[in-house]
C-alpha atoms as a PDB file:
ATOM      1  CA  UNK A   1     112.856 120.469  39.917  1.00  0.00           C
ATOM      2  CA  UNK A   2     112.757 121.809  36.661  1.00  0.00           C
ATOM      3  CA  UNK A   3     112.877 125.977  36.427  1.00  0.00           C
ATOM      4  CA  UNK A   4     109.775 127.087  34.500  1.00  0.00           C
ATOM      5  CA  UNK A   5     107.667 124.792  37.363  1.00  0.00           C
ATOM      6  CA  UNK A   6     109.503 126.874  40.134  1.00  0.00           C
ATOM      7  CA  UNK A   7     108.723 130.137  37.694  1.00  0.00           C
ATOM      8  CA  UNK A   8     105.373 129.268  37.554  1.00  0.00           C
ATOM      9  CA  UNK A   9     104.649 128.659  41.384  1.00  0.00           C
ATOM     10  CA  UNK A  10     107.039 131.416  42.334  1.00  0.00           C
ATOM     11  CA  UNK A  11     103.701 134.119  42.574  1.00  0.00           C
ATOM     12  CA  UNK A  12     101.701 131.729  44.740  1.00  0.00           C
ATOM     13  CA  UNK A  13     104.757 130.735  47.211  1.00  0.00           C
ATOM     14  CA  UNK A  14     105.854 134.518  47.329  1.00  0.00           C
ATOM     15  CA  UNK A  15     102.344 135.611  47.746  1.00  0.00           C
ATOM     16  CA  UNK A  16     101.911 133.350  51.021  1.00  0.00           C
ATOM     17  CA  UNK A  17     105.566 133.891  52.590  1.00  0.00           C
ATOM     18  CA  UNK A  18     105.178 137.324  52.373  1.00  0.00           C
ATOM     19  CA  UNK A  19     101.663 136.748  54.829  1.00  0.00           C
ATOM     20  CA  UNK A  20     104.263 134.377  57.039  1.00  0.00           C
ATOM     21  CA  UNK A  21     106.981 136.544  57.169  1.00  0.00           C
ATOM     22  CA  UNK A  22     104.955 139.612  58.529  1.00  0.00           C
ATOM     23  CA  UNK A  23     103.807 137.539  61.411  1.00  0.00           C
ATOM     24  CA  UNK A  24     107.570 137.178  61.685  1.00  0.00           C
ATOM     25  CA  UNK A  25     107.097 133.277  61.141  1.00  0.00           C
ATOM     26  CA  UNK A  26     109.904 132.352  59.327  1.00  0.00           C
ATOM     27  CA  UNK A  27     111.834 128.463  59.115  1.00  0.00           C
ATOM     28  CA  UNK A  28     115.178 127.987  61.085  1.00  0.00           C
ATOM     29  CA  UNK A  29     118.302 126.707  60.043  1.00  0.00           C
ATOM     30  CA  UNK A  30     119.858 123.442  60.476  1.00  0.00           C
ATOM     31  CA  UNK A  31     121.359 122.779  64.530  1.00  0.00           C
ATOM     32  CA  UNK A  32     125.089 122.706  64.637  1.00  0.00           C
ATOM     33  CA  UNK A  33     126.468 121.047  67.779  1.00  0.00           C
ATOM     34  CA  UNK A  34     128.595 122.982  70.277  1.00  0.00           C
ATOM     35  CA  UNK A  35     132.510 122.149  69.629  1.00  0.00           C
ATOM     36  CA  UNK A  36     134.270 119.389  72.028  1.00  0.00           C
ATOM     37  CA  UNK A  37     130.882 117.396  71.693  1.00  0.00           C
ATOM     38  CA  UNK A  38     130.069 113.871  70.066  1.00  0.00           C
ATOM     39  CA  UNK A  39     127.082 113.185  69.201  1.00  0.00           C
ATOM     40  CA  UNK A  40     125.572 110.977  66.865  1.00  0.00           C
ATOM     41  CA  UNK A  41     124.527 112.585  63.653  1.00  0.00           C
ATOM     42  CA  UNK A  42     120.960 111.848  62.248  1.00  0.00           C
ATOM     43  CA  UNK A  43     118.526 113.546  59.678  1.00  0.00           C
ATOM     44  CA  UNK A  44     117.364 116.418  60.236  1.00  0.00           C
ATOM     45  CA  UNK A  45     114.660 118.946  58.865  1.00  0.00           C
ATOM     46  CA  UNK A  46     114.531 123.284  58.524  1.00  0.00           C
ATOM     47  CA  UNK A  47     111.257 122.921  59.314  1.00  0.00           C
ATOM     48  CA  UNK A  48     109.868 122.583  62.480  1.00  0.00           C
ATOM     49  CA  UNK A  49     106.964 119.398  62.961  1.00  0.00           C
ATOM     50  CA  UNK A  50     103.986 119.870  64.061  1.00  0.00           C
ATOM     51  CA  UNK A  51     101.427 117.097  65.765  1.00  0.00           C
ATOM     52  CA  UNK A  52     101.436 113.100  64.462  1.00  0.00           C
ATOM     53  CA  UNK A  53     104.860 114.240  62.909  1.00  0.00           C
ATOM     54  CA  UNK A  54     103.974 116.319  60.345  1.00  0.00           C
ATOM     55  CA  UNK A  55     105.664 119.456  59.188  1.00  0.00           C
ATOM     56  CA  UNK A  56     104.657 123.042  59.201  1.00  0.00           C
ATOM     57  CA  UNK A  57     103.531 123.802  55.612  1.00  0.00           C
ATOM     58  CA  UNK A  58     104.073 127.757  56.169  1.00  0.00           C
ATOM     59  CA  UNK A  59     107.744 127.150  57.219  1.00  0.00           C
ATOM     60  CA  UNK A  60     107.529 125.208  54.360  1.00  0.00           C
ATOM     61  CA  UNK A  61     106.382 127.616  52.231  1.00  0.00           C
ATOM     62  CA  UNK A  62     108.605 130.143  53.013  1.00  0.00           C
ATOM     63  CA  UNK A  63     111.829 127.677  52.708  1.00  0.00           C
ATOM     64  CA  UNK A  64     111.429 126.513  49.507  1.00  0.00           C
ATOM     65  CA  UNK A  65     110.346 130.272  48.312  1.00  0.00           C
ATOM     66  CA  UNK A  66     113.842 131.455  49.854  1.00  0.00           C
ATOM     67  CA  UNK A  67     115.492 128.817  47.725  1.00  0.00           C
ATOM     68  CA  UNK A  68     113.821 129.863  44.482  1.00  0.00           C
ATOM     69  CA  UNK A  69     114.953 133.256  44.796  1.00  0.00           C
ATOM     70  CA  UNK A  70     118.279 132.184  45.069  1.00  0.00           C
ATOM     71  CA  UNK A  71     117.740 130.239  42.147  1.00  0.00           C
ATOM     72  CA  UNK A  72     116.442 132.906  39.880  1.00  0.00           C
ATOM     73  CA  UNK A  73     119.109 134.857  41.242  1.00  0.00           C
ATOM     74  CA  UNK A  74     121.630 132.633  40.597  1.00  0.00           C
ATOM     75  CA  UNK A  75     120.303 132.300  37.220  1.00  0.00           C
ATOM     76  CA  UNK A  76     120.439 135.859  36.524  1.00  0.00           C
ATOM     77  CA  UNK A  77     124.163 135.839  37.274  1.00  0.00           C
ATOM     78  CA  UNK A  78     124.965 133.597  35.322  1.00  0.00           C
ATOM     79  CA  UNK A  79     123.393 135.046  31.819  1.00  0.00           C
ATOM     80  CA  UNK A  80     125.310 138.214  32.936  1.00  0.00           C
ATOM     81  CA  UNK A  81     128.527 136.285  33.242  1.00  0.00           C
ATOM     82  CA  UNK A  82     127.808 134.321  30.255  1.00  0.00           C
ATOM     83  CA  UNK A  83     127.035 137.366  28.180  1.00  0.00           C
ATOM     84  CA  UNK A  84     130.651 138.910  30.205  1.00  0.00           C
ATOM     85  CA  UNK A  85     131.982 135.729  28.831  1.00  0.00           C
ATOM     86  CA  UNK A  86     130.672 136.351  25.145  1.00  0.00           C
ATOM     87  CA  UNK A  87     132.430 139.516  25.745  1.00  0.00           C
ATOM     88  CA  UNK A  88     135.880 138.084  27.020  1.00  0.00           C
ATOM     89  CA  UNK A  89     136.123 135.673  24.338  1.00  0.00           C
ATOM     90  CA  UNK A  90     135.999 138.814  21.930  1.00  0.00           C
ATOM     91  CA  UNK A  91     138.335 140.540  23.596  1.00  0.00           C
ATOM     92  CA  UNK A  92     140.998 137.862  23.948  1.00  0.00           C
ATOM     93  CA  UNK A  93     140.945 137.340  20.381  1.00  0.00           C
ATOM     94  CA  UNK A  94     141.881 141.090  20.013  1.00  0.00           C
ATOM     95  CA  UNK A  95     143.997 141.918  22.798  1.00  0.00           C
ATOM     96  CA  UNK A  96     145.379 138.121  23.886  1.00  0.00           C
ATOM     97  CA  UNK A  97     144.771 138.246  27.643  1.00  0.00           C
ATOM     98  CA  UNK A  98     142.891 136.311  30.034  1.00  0.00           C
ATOM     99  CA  UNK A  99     139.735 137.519  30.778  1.00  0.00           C
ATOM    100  CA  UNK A 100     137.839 135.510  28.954  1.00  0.00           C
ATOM    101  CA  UNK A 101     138.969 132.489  30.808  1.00  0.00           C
ATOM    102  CA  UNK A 102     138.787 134.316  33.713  1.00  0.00           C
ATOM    103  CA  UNK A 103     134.724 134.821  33.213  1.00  0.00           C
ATOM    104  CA  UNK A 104     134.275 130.984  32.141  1.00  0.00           C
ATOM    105  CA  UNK A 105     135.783 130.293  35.811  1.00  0.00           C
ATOM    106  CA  UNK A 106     133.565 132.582  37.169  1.00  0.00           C
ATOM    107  CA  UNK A 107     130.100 130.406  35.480  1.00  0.00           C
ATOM    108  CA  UNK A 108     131.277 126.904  36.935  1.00  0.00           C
ATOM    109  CA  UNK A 109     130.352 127.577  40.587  1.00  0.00           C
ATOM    110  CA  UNK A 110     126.954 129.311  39.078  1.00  0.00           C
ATOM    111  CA  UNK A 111     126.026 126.434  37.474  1.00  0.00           C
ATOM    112  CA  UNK A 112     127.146 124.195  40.973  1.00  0.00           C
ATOM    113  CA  UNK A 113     124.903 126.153  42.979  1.00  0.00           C
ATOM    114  CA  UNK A 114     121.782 125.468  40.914  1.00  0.00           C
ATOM    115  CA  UNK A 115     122.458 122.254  40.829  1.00  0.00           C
ATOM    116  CA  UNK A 116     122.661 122.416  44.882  1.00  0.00           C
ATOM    117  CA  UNK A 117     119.700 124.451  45.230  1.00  0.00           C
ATOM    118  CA  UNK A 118     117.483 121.872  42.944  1.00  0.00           C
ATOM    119  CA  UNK A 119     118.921 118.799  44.609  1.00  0.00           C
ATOM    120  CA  UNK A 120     118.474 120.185  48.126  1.00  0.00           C
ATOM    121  CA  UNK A 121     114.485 120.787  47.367  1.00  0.00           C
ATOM    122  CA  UNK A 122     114.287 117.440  46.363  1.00  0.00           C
ATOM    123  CA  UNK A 123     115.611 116.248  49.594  1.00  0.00           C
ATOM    124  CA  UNK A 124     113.421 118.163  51.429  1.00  0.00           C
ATOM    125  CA  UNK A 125     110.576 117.280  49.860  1.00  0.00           C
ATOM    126  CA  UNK A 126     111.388 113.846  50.012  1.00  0.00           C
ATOM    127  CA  UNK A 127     111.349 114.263  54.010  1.00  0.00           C
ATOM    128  CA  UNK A 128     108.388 115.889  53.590  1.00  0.00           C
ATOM    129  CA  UNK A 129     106.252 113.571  52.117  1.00  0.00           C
ATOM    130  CA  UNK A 130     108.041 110.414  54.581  1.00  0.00           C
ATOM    131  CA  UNK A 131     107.484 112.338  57.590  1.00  0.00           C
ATOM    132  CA  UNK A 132     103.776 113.125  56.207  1.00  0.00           C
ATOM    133  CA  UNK A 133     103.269 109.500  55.250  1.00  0.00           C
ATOM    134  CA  UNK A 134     104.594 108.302  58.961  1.00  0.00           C
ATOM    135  CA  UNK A 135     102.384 111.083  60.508  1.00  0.00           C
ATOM    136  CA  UNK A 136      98.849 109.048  58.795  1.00  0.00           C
ATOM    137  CA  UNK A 137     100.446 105.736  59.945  1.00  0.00           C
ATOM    138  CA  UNK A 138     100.208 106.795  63.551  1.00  0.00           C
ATOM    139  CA  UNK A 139      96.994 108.969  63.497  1.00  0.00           C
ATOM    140  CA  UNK A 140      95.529 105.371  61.764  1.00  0.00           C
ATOM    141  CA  UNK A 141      97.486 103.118  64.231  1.00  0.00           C
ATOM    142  CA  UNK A 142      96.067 105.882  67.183  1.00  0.00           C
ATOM    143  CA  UNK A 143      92.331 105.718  65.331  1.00  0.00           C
ATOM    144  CA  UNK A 144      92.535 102.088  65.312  1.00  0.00           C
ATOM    145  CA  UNK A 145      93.450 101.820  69.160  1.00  0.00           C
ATOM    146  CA  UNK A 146      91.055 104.465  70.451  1.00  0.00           C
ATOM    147  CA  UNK A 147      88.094 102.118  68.951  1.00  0.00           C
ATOM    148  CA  UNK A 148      89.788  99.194  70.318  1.00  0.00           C
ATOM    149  CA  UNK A 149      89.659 100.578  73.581  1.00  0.00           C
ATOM    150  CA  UNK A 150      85.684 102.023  73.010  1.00  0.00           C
ATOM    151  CA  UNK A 151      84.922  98.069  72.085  1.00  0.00           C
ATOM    152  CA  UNK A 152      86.833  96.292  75.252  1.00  0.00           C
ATOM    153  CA  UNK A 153      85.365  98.911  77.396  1.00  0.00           C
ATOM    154  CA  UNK A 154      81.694  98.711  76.020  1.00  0.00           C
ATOM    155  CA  UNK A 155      81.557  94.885  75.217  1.00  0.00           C
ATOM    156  CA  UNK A 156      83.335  93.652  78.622  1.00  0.00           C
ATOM    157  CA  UNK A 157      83.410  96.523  81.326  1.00  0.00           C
ATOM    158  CA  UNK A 158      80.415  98.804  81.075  1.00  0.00           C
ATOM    159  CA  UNK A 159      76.934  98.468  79.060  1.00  0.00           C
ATOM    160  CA  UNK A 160      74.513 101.012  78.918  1.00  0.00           C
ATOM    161  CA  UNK A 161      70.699 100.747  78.479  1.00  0.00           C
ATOM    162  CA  UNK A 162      67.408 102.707  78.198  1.00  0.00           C
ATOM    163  CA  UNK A 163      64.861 101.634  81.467  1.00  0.00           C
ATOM    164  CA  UNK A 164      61.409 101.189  79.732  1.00  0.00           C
ATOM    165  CA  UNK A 165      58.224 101.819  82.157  1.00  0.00           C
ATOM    166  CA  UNK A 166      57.950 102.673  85.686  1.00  0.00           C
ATOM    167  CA  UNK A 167      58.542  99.846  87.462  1.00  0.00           C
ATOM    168  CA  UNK A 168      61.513 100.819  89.361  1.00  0.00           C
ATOM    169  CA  UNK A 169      60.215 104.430  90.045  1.00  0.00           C
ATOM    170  CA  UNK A 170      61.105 106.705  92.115  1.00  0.00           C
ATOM    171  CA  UNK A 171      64.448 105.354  91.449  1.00  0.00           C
ATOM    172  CA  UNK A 172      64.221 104.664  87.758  1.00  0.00           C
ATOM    173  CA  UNK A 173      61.960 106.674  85.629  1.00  0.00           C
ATOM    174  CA  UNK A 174      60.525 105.840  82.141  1.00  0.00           C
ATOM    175  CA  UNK A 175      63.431 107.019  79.633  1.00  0.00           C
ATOM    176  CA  UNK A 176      66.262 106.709  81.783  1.00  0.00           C
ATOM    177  CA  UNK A 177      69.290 105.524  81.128  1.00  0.00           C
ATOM    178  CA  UNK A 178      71.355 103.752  82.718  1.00  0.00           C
ATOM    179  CA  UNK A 179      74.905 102.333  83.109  1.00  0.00           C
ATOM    180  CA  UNK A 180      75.790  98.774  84.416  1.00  0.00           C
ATOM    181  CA  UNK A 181      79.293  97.369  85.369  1.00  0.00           C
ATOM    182  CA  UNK A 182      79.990  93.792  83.995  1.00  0.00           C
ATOM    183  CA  UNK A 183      82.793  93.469  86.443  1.00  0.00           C
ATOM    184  CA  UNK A 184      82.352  91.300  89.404  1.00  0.00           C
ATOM    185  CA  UNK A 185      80.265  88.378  90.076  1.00  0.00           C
ATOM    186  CA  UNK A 186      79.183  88.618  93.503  1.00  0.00           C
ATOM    187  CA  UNK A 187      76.369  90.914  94.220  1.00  0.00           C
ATOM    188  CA  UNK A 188      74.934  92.090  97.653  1.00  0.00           C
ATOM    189  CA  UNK A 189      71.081  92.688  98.824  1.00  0.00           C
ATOM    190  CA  UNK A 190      69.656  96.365  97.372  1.00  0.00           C
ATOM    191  CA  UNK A 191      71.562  96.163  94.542  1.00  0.00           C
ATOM    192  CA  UNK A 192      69.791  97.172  90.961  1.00  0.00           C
ATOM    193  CA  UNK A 193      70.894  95.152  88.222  1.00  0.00           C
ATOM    194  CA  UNK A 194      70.277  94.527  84.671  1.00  0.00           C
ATOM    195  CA  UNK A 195      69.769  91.034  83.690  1.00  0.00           C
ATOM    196  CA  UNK A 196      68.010  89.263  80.592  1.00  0.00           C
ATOM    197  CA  UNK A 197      64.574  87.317  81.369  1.00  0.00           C
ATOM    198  CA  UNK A 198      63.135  86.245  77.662  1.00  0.00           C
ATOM    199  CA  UNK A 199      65.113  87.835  75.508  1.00  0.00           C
ATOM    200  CA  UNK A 200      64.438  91.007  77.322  1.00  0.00           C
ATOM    201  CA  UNK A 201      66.446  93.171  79.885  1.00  0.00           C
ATOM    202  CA  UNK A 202      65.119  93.818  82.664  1.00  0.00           C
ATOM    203  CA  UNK A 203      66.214  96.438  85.493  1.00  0.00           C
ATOM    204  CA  UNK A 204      65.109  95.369  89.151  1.00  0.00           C
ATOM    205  CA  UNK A 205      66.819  94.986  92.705  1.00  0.00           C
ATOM    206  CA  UNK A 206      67.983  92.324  94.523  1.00  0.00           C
ATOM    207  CA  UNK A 207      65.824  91.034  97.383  1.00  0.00           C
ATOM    208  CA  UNK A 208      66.972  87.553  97.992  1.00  0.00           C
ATOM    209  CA  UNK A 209      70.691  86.033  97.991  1.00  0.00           C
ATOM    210  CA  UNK A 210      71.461  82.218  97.146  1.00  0.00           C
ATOM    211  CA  UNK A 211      70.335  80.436 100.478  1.00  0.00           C
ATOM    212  CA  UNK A 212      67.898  83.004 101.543  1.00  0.00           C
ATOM    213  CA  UNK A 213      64.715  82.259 102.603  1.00  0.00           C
ATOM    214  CA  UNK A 214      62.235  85.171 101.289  1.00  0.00           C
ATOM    215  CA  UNK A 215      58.651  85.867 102.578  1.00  0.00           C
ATOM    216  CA  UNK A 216      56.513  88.657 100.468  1.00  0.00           C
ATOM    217  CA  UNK A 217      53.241  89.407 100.899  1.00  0.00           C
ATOM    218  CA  UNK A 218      50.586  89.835  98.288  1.00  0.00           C
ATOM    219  CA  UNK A 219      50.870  93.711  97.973  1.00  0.00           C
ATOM    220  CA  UNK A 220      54.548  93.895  98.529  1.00  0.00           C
ATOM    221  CA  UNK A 221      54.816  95.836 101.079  1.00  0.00           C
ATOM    222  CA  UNK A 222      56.465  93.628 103.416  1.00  0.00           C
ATOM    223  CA  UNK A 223      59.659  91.482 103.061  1.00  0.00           C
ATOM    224  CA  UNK A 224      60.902  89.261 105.145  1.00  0.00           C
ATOM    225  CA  UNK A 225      64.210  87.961 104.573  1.00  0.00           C
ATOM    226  CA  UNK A 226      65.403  84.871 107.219  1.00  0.00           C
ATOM    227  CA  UNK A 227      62.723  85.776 109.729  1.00  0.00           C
ATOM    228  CA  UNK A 228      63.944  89.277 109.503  1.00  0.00           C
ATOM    229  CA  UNK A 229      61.909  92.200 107.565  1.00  0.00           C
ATOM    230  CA  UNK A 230      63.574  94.543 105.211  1.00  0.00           C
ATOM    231  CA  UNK A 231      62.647  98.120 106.293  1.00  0.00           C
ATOM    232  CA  UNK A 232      62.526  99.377 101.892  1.00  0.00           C
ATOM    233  CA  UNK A 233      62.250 103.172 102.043  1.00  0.00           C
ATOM    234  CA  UNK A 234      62.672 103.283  98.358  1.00  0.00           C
ATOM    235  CA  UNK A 235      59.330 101.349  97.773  1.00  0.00           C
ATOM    236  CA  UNK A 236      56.216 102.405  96.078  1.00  0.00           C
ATOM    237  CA  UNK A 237      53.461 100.746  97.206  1.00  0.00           C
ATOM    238  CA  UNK A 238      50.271 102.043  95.113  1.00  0.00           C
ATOM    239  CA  UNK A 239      49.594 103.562  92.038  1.00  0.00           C
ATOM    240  CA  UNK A 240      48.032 106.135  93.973  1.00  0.00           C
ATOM    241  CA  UNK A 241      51.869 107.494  94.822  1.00  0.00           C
ATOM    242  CA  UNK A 242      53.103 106.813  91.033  1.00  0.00           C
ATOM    243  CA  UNK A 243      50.254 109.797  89.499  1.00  0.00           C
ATOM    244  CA  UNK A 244      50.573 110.744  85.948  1.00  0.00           C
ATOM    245  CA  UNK A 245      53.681 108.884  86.011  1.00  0.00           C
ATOM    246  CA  UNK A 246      51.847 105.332  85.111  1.00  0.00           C
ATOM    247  CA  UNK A 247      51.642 105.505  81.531  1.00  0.00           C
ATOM    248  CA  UNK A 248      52.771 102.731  79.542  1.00  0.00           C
ATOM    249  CA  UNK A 249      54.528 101.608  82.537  1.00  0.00           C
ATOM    250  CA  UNK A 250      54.552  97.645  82.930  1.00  0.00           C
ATOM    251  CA  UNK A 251      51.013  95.942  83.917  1.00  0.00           C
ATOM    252  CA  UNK A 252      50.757  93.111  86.391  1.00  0.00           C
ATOM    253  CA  UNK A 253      48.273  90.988  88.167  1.00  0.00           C
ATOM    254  CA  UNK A 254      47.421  90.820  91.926  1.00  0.00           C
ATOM    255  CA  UNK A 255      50.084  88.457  92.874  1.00  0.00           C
ATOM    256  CA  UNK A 256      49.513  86.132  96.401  1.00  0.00           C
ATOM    257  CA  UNK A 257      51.658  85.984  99.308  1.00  0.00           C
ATOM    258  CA  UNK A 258      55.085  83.708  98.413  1.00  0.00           C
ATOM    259  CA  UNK A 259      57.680  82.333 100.245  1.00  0.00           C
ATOM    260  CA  UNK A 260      60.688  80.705  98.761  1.00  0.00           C
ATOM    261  CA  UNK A 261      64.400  79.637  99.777  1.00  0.00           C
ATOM    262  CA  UNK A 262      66.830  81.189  96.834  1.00  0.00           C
ATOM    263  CA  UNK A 263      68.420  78.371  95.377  1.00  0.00           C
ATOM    264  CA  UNK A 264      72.308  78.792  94.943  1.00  0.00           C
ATOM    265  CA  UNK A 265      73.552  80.733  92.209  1.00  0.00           C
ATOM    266  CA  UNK A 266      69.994  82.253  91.949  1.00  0.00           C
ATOM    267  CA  UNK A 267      68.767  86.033  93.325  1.00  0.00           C
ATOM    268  CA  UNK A 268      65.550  87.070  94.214  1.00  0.00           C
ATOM    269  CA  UNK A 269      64.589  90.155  92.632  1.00  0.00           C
ATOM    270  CA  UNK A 270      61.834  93.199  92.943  1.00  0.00           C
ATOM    271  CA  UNK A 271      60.862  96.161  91.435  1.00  0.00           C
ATOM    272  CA  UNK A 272      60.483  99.300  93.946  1.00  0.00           C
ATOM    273  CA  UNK A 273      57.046 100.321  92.155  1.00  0.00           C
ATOM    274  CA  UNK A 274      55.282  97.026  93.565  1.00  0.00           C
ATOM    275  CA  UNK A 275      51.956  97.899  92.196  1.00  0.00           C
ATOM    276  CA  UNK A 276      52.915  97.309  88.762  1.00  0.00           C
ATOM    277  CA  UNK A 277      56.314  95.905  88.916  1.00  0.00           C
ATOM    278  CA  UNK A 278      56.456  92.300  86.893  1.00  0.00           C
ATOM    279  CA  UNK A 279      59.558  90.306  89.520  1.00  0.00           C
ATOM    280  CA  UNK A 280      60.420  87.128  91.142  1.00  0.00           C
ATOM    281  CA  UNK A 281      56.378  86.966  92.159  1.00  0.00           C
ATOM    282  CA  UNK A 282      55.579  86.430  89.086  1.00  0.00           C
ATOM    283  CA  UNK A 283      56.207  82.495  87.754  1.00  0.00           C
ATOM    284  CA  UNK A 284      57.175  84.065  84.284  1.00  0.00           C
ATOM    285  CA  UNK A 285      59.781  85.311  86.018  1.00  0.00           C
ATOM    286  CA  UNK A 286      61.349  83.752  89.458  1.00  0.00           C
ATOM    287  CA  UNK A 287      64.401  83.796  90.523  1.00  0.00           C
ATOM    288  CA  UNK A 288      67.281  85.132  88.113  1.00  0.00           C
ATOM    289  CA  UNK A 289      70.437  82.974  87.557  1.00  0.00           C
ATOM    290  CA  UNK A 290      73.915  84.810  87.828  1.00  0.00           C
ATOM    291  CA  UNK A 291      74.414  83.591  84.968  1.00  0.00           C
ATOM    292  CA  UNK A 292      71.623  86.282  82.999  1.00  0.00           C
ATOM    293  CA  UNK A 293      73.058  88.918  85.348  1.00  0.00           C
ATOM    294  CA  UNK A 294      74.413  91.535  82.864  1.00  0.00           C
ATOM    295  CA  UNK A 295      75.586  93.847  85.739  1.00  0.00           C
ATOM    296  CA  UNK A 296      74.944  96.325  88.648  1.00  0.00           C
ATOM    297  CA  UNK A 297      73.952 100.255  88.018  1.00  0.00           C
ATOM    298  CA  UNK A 298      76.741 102.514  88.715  1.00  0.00           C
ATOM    299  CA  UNK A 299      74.972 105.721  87.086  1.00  0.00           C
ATOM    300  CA  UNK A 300      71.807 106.875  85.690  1.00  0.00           C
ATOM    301  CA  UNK A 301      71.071 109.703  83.129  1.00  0.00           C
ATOM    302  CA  UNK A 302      67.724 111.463  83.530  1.00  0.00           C
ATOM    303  CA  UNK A 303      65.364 111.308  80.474  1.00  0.00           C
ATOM    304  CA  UNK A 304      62.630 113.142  79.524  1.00  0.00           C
ATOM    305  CA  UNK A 305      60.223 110.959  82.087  1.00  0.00           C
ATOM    306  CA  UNK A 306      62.601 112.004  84.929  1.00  0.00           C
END
């Protein structure tokens, strides 16, 4: 590293060691291992690394500041043994003895210790910038495997939605939302799933499974399921019980009475807010294959309908 760059720099690196070294913050010195031990050597750093392998740029700081000052010092040496030398060279001529060689010795291990000094910044600096370079590697490679993660966990494990009307109320209100597990294929009665009907997801619960044979009656407010009813305590059964709630909820016309055997590999499916709830009553609907199952609910965030 040339000297009038290190000049030039010296006031900003002194001017921020200084701030370093009265928090007492200061690099440390190589490790030297104990005597009688073997150990294989590798490369090591003064400065102590910080997160994703990076180094500490105060310790850094204050390192290569320590180093310039033993530069300039060692510069300042050596034009007062060179001027000594000047000197020596006079006086030999006049007198015949040996100090003038004796200062020339003296300049050698001056001019060996800049030298060291220079090349030993550019080794550190070199680290520096690997070690830095390494350090972005991983934080990429780490970016690059957190989103990874967000995708497989989003796209094959969990969904999440936003419930739209009031059909499900009281257990789904308008602006919910709502989280659904993809896993698993087999669901049970009084489960609330998502599925797709149309292009559209829908949120309702199960009523029927394959083979079951379902009886409903025209309001809803009986199920029968194999000559057994349902007792539903999480049914609404008039829009008398929904209130203010009904706004742009989901419209639907008196239905009749049905009874139907679920097919296999079909569910039979409800909304708890019968009034208004468009289900498996409705033809547009029916039954919903396992196939357009997205998932069951595992959790629901309140919204501003809640």
């Amino acid at each position: 590293m040339p000297y009038f760059i290190i000049h030039i720099t010296g006031s900003t690196l002194k001017g921020r060691c200084q701030t370093v070294e009265t928090a007492g913050y200061r690099g440390r010195s190589r490790r030297q291992e104990p005597k009688g031990k073997t150990k294989k050597e590798r490369k090591t750093s003064h400065f102590r690394t910080v997160r994703f392998g990076g180094f500490d740029e105060n310790q850094m700081i204050c390192y290569l500041w320590d180093i310039v000052k033993s530069v300039e010092a060692a510069q300042d040496a050596g034009n007062g043994c060179g001027a000594g030398n000047r000197r020596g060279i006079g006086n030999s001529r006049e007198t015949g003895n040996g100090r003038g060689d004796g200062a020339g010795r003296d300049a050698d291990p001056l001019t060996r210790l800049g030298k060291q000094m220079r090349s030993q910044i550019r080794v550190e600096i070199r680290r520096y910038f690997v070690r830095r370079r390494r350090r972005n590697v991983r934080m990429a490679l780490s970016m690059a495997a957190v989103i990874v993660c967000i995708a497989v966990v989003f796209g094959c494990l969990i969904g999440v939605d936003r419930v739209s009307g009031n059909s499900m109320y009281p257990y789904l209100n308008h602006g919910d939302w709502i989280v659904y597990s993809r896993i698993g294929e087999k669901y049970q009665r009084n489960e609330v799933i998502v599925f797709e009907k149309n292009g559209e997801s829908m949120v309702k619960r199960i009523a029927g499974l394959p083979g079951d044979r379902v009886e409903v009656n025209s309001s809803g407010s009986h199920v029968v399921v194999n000559g057994q009813e349902i007792q539903e305590d999480y049914v609404t059964l008039s829009d008398a019980d929904v209130g203010n709630k009904k706004a742009n909820t989901e419209k639907a016309e008196e239905q009749p009475g049905m009874t139907q055997t679920v097919m296999n590999g079909q569910y039979l499916v409800l909304g708890d807010n019968r009034s208004v709830s468009i289900d498996s009553r409705d033809s547009s609907i029916g039954t919903v294959p396992s196939g357009e199952i997205q998932g069951r609910v595992i959790l629901i965030i309140r919204g501003n309908g809640g």
